[in-house]
Protein backbone atom coordinates (compact mmCIF):
# COMPACT_ATOMS: atom_id res chain seq x y z
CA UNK A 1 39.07 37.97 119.02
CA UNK A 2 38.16 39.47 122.20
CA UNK A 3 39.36 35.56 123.80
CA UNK A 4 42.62 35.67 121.97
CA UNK A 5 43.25 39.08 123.25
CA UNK A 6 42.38 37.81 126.89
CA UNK A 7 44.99 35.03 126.58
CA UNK A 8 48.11 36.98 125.35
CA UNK A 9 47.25 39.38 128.14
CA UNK A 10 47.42 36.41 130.69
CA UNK A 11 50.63 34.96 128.97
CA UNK A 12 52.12 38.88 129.04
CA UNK A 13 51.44 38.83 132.93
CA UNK A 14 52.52 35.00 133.66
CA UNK A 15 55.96 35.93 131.56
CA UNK A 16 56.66 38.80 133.73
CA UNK A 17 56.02 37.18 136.83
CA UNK A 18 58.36 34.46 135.84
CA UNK A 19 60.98 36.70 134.87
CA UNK A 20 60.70 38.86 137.75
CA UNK A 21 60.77 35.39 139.80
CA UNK A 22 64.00 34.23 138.38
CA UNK A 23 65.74 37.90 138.51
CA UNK A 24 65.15 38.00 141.87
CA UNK A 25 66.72 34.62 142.52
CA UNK A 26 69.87 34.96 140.91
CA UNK A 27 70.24 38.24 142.99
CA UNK A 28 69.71 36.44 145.99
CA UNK A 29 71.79 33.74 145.17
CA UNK A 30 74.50 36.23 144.14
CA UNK A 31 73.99 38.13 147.33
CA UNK A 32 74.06 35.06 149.86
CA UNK A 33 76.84 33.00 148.20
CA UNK A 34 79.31 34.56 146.14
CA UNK A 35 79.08 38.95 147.21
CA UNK A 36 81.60 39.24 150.38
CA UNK A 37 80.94 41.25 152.82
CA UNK A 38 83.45 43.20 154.88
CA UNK A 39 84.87 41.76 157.37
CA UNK A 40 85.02 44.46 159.94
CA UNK A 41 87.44 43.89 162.78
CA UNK A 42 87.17 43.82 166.19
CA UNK A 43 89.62 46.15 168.13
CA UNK A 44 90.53 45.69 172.03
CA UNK A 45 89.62 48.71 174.08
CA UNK A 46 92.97 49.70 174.73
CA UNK A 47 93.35 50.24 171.07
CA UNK A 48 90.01 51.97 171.17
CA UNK A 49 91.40 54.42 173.84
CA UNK A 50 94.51 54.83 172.33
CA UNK A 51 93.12 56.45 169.49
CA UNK A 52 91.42 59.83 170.94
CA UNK A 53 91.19 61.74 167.79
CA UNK A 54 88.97 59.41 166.72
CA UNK A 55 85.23 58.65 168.86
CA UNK A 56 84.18 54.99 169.76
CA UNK A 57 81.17 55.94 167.93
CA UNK A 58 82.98 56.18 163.99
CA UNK A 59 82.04 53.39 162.18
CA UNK A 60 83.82 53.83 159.33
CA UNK A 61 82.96 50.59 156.51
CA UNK A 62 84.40 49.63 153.42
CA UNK A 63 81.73 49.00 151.86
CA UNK A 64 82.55 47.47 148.17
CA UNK A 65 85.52 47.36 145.60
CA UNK A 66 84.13 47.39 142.36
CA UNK A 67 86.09 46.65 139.12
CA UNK A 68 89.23 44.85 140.07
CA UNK A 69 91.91 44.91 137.86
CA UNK A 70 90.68 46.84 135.15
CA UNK A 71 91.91 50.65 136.53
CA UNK A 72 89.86 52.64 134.02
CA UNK A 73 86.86 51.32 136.64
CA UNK A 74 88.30 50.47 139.99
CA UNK A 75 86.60 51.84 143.00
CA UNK A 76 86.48 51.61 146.47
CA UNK A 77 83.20 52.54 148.52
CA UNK A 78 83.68 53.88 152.18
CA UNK A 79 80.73 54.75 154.44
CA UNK A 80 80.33 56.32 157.37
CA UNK A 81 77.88 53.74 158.89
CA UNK A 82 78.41 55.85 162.68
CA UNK A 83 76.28 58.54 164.40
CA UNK A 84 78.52 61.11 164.13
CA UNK A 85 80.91 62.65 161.65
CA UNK A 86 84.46 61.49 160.90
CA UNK A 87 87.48 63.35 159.78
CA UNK A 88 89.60 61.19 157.47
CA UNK A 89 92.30 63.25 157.40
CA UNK A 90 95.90 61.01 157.92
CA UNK A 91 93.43 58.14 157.33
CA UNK A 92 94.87 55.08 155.12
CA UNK A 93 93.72 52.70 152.55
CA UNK A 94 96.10 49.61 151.52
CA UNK A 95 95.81 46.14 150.00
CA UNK A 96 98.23 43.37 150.52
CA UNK A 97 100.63 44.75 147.71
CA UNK A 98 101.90 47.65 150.12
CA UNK A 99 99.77 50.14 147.75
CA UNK A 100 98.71 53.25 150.19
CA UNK A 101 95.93 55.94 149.57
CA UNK A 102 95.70 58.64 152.37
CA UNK A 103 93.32 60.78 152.86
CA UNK A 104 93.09 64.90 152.83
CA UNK A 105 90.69 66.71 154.21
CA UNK A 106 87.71 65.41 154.57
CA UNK A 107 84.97 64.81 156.81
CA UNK A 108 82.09 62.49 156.14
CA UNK A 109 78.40 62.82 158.07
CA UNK A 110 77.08 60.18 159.83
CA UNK A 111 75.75 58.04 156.57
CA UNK A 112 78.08 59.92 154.09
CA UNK A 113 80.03 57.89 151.63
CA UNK A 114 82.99 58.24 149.45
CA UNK A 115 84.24 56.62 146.13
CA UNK A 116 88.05 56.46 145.86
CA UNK A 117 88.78 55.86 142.06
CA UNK A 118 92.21 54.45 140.83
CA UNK A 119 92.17 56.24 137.59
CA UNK A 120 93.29 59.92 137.36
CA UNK A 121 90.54 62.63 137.63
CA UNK A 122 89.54 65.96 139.82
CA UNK A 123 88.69 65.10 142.96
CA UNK A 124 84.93 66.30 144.01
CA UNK A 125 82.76 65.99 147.31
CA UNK A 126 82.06 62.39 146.91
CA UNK A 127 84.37 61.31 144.60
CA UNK A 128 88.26 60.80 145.03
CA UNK A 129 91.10 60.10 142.22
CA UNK A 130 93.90 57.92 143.26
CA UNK A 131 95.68 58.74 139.60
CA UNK A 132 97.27 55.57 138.71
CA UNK A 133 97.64 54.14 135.23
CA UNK A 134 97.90 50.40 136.94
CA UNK A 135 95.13 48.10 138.83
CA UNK A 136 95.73 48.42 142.56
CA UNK A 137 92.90 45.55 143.45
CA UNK A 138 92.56 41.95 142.62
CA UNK A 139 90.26 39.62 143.43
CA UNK A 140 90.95 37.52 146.73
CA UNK A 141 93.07 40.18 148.52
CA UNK A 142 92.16 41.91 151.61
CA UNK A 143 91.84 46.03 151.55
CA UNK A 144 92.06 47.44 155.28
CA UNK A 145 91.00 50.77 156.17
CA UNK A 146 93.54 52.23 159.02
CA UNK A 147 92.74 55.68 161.46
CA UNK A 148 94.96 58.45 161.42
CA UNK A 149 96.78 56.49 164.39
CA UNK A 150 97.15 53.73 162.63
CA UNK A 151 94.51 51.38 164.09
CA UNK A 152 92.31 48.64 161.45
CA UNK A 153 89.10 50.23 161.27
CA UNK A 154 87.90 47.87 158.48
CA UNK A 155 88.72 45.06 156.33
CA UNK A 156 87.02 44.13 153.06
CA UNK A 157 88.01 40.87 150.93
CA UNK A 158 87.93 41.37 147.42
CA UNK A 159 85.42 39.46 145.59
């Protein structure tokens, strides 16, 4: 009996390093071929300059849209990827469709994030409500983060 139990415990440990194995290869196939990244754009340094209100330093990402299409879970992640804080105030959000979300007050720390929901709700420190009954994202369409002076600080493709 003792033997028996000695096997199954092998055949326990050999099925959960398989499993683990193959979990970890779909996510890195998932991650490496079919998860888009943003595409972050590169501005001239006139443009840089042109918008003072904002430092060089801001790196402001859009980091994923999650749930496109279905507006009960849409979501758009922002970070603040920089090394200092950013006021989004008179910031914009739009997709291809001419749908804009601008920004109150709010001011993100260096590493800070923010969700920007399409559904209706209150509107908390890390969580913002866009209140719309439709889908604003689809899959294949570009969302572009603009400054308060109007200058791309991010694009992200929808997956």
């Amino acid at each position: 009996m003792n033997l028996n139990r000695k096997r199954l415990v092998y055949y326990l440990l050999l099925n959960v390093l398989v499993s683990v194995c193959a979990t970890a290869s779909v996510l890195f196939i998932y991650d490496r071929y079919y998860r888009n990244p943003a595409v972050h754009t590169v501005e001239s340094q006139s443009a840089k300059q042109a918008s003072s209100s904002v430092p060089e330093s801001a790196n402001m990402e859009i980091a994923t849209v999650v749930g496109a299409g279905l507006p009960s879970s849409e979501m758009v992640a922002l970070r603040n990827a920089g090394q200092m804080q950013v006021k989004l105030s008179g910031w914009k959000l739009h997709d291809e469709d001419s749908n804009v979300y601008t920004f109150g007050e709010l001011t993100l720390p260096p590493g800070g994030a923010v969700q920007l929901h399409t559904a209706s709700g209150k509107d908390t420190l890390i969580d913002l409500y866009w209140n719309l009954t439709a889908p604003v994202w689809r899959s294949g369409e570009t969302v572009t983060l603009l400054d308060a002076a109007g200058s791309v600080r991010s694009a992200y493709k929808v997956p």
